[in-house]
Protein backbone atom coordinates (compact mmCIF):
# COMPACT_ATOMS: atom_id res chain seq x y z
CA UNK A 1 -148.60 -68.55 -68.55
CA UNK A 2 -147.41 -67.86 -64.61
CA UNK A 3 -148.30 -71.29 -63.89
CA UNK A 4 -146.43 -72.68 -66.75
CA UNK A 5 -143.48 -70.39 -65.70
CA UNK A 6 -143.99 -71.62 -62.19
CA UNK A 7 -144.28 -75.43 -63.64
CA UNK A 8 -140.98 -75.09 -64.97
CA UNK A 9 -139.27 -73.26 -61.89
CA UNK A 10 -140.33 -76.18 -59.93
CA UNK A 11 -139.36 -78.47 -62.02
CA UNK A 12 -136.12 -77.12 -62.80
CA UNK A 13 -135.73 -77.05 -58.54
CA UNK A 14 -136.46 -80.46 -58.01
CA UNK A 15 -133.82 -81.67 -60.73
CA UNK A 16 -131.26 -79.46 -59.34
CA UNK A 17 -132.23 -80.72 -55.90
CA UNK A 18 -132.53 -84.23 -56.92
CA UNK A 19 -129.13 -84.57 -58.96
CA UNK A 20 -126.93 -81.94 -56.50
CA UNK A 21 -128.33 -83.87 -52.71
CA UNK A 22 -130.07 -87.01 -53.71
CA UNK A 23 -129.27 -89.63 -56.34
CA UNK A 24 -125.94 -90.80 -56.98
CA UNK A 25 -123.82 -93.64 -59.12
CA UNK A 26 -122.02 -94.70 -56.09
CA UNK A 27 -120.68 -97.90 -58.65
CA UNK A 28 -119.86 -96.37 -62.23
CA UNK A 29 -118.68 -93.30 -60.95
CA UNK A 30 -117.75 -94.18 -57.48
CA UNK A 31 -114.70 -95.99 -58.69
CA UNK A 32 -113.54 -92.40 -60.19
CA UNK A 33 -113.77 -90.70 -57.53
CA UNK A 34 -112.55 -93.21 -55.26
CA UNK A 35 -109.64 -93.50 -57.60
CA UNK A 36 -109.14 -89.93 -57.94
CA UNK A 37 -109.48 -89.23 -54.09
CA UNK A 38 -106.75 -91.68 -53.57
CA UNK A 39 -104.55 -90.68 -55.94
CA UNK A 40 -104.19 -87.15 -55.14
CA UNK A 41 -103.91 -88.21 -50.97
CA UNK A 42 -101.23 -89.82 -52.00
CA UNK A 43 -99.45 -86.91 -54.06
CA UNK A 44 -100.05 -84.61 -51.40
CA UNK A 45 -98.31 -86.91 -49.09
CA UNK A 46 -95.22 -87.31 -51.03
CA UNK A 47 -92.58 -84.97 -50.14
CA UNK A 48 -90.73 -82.54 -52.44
CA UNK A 49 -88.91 -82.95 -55.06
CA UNK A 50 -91.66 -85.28 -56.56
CA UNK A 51 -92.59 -86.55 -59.36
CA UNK A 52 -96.30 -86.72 -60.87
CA UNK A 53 -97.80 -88.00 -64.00
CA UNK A 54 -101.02 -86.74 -65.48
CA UNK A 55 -102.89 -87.89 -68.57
CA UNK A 56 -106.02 -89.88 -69.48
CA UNK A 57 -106.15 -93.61 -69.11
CA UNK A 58 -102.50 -93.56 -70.85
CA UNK A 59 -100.66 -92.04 -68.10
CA UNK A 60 -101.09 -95.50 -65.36
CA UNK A 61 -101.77 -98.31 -68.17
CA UNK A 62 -98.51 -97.04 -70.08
CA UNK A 63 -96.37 -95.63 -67.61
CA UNK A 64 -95.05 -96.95 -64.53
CA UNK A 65 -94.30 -94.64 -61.31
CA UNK A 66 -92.65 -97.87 -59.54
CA UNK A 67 -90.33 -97.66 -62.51
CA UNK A 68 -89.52 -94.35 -63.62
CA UNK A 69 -89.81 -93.44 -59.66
CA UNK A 70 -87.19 -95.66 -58.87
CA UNK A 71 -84.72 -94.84 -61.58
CA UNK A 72 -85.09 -90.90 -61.07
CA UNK A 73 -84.92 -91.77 -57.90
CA UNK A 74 -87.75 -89.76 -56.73
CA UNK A 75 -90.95 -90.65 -55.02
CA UNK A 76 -93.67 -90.99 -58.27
CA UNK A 77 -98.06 -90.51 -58.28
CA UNK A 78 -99.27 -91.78 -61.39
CA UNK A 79 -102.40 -89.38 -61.44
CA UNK A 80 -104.00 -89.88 -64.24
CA UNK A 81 -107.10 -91.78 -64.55
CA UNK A 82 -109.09 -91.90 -68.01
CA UNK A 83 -109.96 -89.73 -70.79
CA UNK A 84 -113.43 -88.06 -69.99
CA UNK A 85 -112.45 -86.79 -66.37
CA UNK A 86 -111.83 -82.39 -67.26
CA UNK A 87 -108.55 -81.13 -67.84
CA UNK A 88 -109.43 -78.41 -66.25
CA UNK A 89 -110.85 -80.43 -63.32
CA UNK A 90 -107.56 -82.61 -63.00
CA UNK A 91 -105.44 -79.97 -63.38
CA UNK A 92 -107.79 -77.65 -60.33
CA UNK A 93 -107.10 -80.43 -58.15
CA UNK A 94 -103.54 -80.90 -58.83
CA UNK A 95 -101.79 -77.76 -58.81
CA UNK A 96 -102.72 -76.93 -55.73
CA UNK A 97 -100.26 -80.02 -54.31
CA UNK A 98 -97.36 -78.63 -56.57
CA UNK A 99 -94.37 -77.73 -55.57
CA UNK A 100 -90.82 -75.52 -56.25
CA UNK A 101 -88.65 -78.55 -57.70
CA UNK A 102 -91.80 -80.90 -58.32
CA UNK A 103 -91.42 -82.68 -61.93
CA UNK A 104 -94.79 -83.23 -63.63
CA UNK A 105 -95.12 -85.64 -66.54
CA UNK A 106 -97.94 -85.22 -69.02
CA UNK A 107 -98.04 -88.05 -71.91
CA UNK A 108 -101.52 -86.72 -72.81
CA UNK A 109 -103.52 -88.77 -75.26
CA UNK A 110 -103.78 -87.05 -78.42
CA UNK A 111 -107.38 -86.47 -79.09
CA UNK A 112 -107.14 -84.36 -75.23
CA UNK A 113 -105.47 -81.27 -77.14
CA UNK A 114 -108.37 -80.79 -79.83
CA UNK A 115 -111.08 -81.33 -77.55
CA UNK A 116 -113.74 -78.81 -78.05
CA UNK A 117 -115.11 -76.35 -75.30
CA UNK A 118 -118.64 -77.65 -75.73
CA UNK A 119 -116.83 -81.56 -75.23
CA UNK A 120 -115.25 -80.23 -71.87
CA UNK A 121 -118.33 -78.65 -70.44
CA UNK A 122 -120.30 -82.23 -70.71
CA UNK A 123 -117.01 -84.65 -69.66
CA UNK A 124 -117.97 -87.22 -67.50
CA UNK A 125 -117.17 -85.61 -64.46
CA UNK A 126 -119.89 -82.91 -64.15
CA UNK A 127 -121.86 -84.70 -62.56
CA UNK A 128 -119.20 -85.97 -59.97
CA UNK A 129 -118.54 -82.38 -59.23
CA UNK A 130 -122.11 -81.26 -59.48
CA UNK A 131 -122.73 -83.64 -56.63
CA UNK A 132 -119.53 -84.09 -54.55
CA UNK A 133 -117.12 -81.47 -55.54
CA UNK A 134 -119.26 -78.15 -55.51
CA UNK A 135 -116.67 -75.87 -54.19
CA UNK A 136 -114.38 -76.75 -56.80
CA UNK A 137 -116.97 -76.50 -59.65
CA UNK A 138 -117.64 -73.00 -58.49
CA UNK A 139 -114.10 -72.32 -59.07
CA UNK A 140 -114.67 -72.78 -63.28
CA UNK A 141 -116.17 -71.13 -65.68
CA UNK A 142 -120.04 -70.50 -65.71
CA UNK A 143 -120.10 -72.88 -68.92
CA UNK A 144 -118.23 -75.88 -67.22
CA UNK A 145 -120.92 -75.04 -64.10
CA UNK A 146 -123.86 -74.91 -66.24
CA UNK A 147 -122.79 -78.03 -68.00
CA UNK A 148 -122.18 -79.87 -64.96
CA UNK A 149 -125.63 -79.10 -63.59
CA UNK A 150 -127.13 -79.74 -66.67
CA UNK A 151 -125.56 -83.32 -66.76
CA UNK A 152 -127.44 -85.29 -65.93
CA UNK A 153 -130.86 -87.08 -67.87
CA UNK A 154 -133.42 -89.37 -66.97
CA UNK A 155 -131.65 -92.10 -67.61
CA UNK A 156 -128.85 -91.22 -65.28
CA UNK A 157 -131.63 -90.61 -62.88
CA UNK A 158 -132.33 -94.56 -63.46
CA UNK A 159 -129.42 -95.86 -63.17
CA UNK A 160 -128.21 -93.59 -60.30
CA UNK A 161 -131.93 -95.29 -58.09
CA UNK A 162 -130.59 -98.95 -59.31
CA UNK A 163 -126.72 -98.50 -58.37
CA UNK A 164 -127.77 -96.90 -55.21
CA UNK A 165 -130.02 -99.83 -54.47
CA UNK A 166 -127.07 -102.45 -54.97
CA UNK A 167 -124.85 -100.46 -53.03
CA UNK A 168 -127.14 -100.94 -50.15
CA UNK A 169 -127.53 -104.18 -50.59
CA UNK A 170 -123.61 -104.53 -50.33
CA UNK A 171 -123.01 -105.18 -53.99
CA UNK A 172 -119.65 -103.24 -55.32
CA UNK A 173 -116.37 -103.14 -52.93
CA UNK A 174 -114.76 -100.32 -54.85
CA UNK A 175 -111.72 -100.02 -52.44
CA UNK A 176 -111.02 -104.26 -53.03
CA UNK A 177 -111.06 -103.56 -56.47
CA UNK A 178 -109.43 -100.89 -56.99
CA UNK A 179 -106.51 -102.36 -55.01
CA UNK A 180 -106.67 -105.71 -57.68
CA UNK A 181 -106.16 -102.77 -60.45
CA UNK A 182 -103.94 -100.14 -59.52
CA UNK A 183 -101.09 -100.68 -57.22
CA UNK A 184 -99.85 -97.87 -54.18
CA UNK A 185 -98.45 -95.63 -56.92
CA UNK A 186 -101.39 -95.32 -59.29
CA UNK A 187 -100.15 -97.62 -62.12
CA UNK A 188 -102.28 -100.27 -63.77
CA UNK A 189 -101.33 -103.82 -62.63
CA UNK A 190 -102.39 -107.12 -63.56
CA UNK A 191 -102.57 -106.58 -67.40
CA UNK A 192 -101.11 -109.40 -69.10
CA UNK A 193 -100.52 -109.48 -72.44
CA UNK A 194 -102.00 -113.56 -72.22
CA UNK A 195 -105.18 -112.01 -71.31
CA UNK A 196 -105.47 -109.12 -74.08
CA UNK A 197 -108.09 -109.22 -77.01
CA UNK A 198 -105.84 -109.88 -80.08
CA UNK A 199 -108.52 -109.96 -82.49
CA UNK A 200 -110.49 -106.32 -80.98
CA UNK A 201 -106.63 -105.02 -80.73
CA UNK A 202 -106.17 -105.82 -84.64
CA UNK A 203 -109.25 -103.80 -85.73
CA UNK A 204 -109.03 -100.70 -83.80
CA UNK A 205 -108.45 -97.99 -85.72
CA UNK A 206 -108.41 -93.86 -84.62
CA UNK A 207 -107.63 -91.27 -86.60
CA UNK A 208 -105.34 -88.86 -85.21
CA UNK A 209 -106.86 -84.73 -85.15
CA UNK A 210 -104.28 -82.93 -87.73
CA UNK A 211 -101.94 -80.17 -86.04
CA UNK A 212 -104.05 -76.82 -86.86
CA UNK A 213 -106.73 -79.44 -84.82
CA UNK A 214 -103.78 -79.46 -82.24
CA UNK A 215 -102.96 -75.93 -81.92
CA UNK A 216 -106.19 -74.98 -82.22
CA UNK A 217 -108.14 -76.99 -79.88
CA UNK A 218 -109.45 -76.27 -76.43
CA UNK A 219 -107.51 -78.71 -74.69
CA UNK A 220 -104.48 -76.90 -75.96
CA UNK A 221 -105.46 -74.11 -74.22
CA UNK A 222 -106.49 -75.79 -70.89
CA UNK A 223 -102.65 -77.57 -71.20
CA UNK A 224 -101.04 -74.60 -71.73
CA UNK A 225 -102.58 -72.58 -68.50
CA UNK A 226 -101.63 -75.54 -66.55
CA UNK A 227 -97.72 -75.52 -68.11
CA UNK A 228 -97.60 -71.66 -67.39
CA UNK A 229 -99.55 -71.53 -63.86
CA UNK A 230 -97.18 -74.80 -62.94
CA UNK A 231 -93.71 -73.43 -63.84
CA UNK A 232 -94.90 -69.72 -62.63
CA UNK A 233 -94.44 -71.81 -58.99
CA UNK A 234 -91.42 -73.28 -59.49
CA UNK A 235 -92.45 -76.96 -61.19
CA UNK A 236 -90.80 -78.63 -63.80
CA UNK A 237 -93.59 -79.86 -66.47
CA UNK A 238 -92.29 -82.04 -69.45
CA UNK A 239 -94.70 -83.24 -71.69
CA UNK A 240 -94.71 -86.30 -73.93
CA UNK A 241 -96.13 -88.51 -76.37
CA UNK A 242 -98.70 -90.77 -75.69
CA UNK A 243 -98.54 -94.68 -76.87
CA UNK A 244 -99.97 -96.03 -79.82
CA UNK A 245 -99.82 -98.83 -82.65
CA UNK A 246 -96.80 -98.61 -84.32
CA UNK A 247 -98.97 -98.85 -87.72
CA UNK A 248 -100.75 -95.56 -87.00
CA UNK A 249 -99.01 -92.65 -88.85
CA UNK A 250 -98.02 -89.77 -86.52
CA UNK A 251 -97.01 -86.77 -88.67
CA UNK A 252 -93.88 -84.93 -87.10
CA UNK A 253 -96.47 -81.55 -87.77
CA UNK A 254 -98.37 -83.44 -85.05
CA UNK A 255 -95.75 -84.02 -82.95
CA UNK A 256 -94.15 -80.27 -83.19
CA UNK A 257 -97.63 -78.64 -82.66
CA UNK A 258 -98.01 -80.98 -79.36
CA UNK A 259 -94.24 -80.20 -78.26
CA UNK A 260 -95.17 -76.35 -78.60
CA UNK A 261 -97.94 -76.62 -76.44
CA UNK A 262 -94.64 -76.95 -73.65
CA UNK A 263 -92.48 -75.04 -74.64
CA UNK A 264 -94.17 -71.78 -75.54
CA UNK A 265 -95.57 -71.90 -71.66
CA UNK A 266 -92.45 -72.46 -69.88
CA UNK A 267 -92.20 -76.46 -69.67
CA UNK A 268 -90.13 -78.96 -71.58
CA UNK A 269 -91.08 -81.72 -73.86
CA UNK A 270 -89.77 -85.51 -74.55
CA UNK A 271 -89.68 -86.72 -78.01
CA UNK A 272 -88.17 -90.55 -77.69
CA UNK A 273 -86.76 -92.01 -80.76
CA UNK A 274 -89.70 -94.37 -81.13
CA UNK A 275 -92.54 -91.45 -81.17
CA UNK A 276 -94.02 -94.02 -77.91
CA UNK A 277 -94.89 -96.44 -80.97
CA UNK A 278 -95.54 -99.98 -80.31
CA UNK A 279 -96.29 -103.18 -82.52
CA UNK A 280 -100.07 -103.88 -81.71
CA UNK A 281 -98.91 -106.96 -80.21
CA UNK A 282 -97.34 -104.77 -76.88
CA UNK A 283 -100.98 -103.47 -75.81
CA UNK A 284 -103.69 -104.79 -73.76
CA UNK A 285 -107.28 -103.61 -74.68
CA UNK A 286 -106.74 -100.32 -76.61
CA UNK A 287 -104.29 -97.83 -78.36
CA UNK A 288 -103.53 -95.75 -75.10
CA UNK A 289 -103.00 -99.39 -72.79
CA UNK A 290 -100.05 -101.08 -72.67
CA UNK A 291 -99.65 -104.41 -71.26
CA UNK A 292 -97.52 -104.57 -68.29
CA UNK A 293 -94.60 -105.80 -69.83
CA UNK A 294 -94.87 -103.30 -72.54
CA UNK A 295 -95.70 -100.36 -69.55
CA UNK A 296 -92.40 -101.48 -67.94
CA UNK A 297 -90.19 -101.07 -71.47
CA UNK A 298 -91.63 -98.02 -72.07
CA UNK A 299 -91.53 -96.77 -68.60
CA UNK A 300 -87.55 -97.38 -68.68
CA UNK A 301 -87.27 -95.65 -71.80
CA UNK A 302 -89.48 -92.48 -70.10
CA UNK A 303 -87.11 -92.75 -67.32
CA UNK A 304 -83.47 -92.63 -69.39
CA UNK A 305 -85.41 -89.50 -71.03
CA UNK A 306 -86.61 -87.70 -68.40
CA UNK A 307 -83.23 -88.20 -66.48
CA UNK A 308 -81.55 -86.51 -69.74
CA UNK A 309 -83.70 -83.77 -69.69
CA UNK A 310 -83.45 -83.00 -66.21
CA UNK A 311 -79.82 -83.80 -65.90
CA UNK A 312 -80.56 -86.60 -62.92
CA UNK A 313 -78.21 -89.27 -62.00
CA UNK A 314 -79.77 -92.66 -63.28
CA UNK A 315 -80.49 -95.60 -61.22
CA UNK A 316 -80.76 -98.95 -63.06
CA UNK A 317 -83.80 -100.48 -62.80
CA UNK A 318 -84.03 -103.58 -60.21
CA UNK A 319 -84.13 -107.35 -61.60
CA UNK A 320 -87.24 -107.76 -61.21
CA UNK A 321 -88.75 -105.08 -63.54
CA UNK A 322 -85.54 -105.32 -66.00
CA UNK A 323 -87.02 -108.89 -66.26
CA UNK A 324 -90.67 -108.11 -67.04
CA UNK A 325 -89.75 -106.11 -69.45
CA UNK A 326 -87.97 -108.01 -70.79
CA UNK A 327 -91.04 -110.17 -71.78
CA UNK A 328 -92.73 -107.66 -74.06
CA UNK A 329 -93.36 -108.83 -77.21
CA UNK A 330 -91.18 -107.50 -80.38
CA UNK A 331 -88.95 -105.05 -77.77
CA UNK A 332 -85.70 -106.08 -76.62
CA UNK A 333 -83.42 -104.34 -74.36
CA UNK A 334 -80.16 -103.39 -74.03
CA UNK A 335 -77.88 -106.15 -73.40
CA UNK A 336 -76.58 -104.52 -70.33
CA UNK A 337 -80.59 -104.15 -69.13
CA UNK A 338 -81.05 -108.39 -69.41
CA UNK A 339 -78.40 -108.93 -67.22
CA UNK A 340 -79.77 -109.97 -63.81
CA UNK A 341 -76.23 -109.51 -62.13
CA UNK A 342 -75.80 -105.35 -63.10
CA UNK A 343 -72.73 -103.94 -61.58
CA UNK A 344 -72.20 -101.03 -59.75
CA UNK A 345 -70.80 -99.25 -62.34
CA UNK A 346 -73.60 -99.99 -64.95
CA UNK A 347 -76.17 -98.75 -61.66
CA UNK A 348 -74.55 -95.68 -61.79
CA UNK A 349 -74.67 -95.20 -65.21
CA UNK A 350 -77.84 -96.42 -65.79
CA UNK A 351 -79.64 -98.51 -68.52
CA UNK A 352 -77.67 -98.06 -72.08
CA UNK A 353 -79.91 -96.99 -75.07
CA UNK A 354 -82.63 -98.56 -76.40
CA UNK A 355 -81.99 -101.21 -79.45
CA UNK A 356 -82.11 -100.06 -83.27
């Protein structure tokens, strides 16, 4: 029995030793971290007032920082990066660069409220912080630190010994393509809508966790400690609705449990008159990704409501994006947004309201 029990200690060492020191995905999960590390360099360089988005994959595939930077006119970090990277680990990381008069936007994919506590202990990023990120793991719960250590399987153990072997061979220039994907404010460039998957687009279908799932979930509570600890220091945070197919029903229970999330800890929240619906046509490869003529619409419509809600001057957006948008499919601007030749007048006023 001691030498089983000594077996196992051993055993138990080695993995800890092997996964925490050793063997890494420097390829599938390099490009997180990469992404991640860049992203919140950047935040933390911008001065103050700022503004800051954080959600899943939605938050730089829908929205545009160039965009609804430019209009608020404030500088802009799109800082989210995809649905499986801890709230609690992206929110760790990016309250600590928030500041009095900072304006955080959080169009947070649905299924992030009602995500369990078991879910969040095995997201994808335990085993980034397990290896890399230590000090900040140590900062979390023991349940999120024994899931992170406890990560990681054999096959990880695989594939970590064959991405390590391509990276030394030179195989995998994260930083060249990161730059073809994102551009310097964190949004998601270079999706065209000629380029989407119509026929995987037409058969997705998720269905949407009710709003006891909502209020209930741990996510929920994860958002809401982030709304209270934010505007405790000073920050605006304004939550909103994340895009989907226009064809997926969105209860208004739904909507008012996700608003209340905000509001009962101190932050605001931004309900636009479309519910961020969107013909199926206006994405590029799934619900939460808009193509970039469909980010920049949306982005513009963001930007008139975040300017409402935060009683900003509004800067009409510059030809160039007005005319992007102007491609997305099914979505046509105002008439005073197609015009190529905007006055002063309609600069200071800013872009009218959005048709029907």
């Amino acid at each position: 029995m001691r030498r089983l029990v000594l077996c196992a200690i051993a055993s138990l060492a080695l993995y800890f030793a092997a996964f925490a020191f050793v063997l890494d995905r420097p390829l599938s999960l390099g490009l997180l971290r990469l992404e991640m590390r860049e992203k919140l360099a950047r935040g933390a360089a911008l001065p103050s007032p700022k503004l800051v988005i954080l959600a899943g994959s939605n938050g730089p595939y829908s929205h545009s920082c160039r965009v609804i930077g430019a209009m608020l006119a404030l500088p802009c970090e799109n800082g989210g990066i995809a649905v499986g990277i801890g709230l609690d680990d992206l929110f760790l990381r990016w309250l600590k660069l928030l500041h009095r008069g900072d304006i955080v936007y959080l169009p947070m994919e649905v299924q992030q409220y009602d995500i369990s506590r078991a879910a969040n202990r095995m997201d994808v990023d335990g085993a980034m912080l397990f290896r890399h990120d230590r000090a900040l793991l140590w900062q979390m719960p023991p349940g999120r630190i024994l899931g992170a250590a406890f990560d990681n399987t054999m096959p990880d153990g695989l594939e970590a010994l064959a991405e390590m072997a391509a990276r030394a061979a030179g195989l995998g220039h994260l930083r060249a393509r990161l730059a073809r994907e994102e551009d310097a404010e964190g949004d998601e460039i270079g999706t065209s809508l000629a380029t989407a998957d119509r026929a995987f687009l037409a058969g997705l279908h998720r269905v949407e966790p009710s709003a006891r799932a909502i209020r209930d979930g741990y996510g929920t509570v994860l958002i809401g400690q982030f709304v209270a600890a934010a505007a405790a220091r000073g920050v605006i945070v304004i939550g909103g609705l994340p895009t989907d197919f226009r064809d997926v029903r969105l209860p208004q229970a739904d909507i008012s449990a996700i608003g209340g999330v905000y509001r009962q800890h101190g932050g605001r929240f931004l309900e636009l008159a479309n519910h961020s619906r969107y013909p199926r046509a206006d994405f590029y490869n799934s619900e939460d990704h808009l193509a970039q003529p469909c980010q920049y619409f949306h982005s513009m419509l963001v930007g008139r409501g975040l300017a409402r809600l935060l009683h900003r001057r509004l800067v009409a957006p510059a030809p160039a994006m007005l005319s992007l948008a102007a491609t997305c499919p099914q979505e046509t601007l105002p008439p005073a947004q197609h015009s190529v030749r905007t006055s002063r007048a309609s600069r200071r006023a800013g872009p009218g309201p959005p048709a029907g």
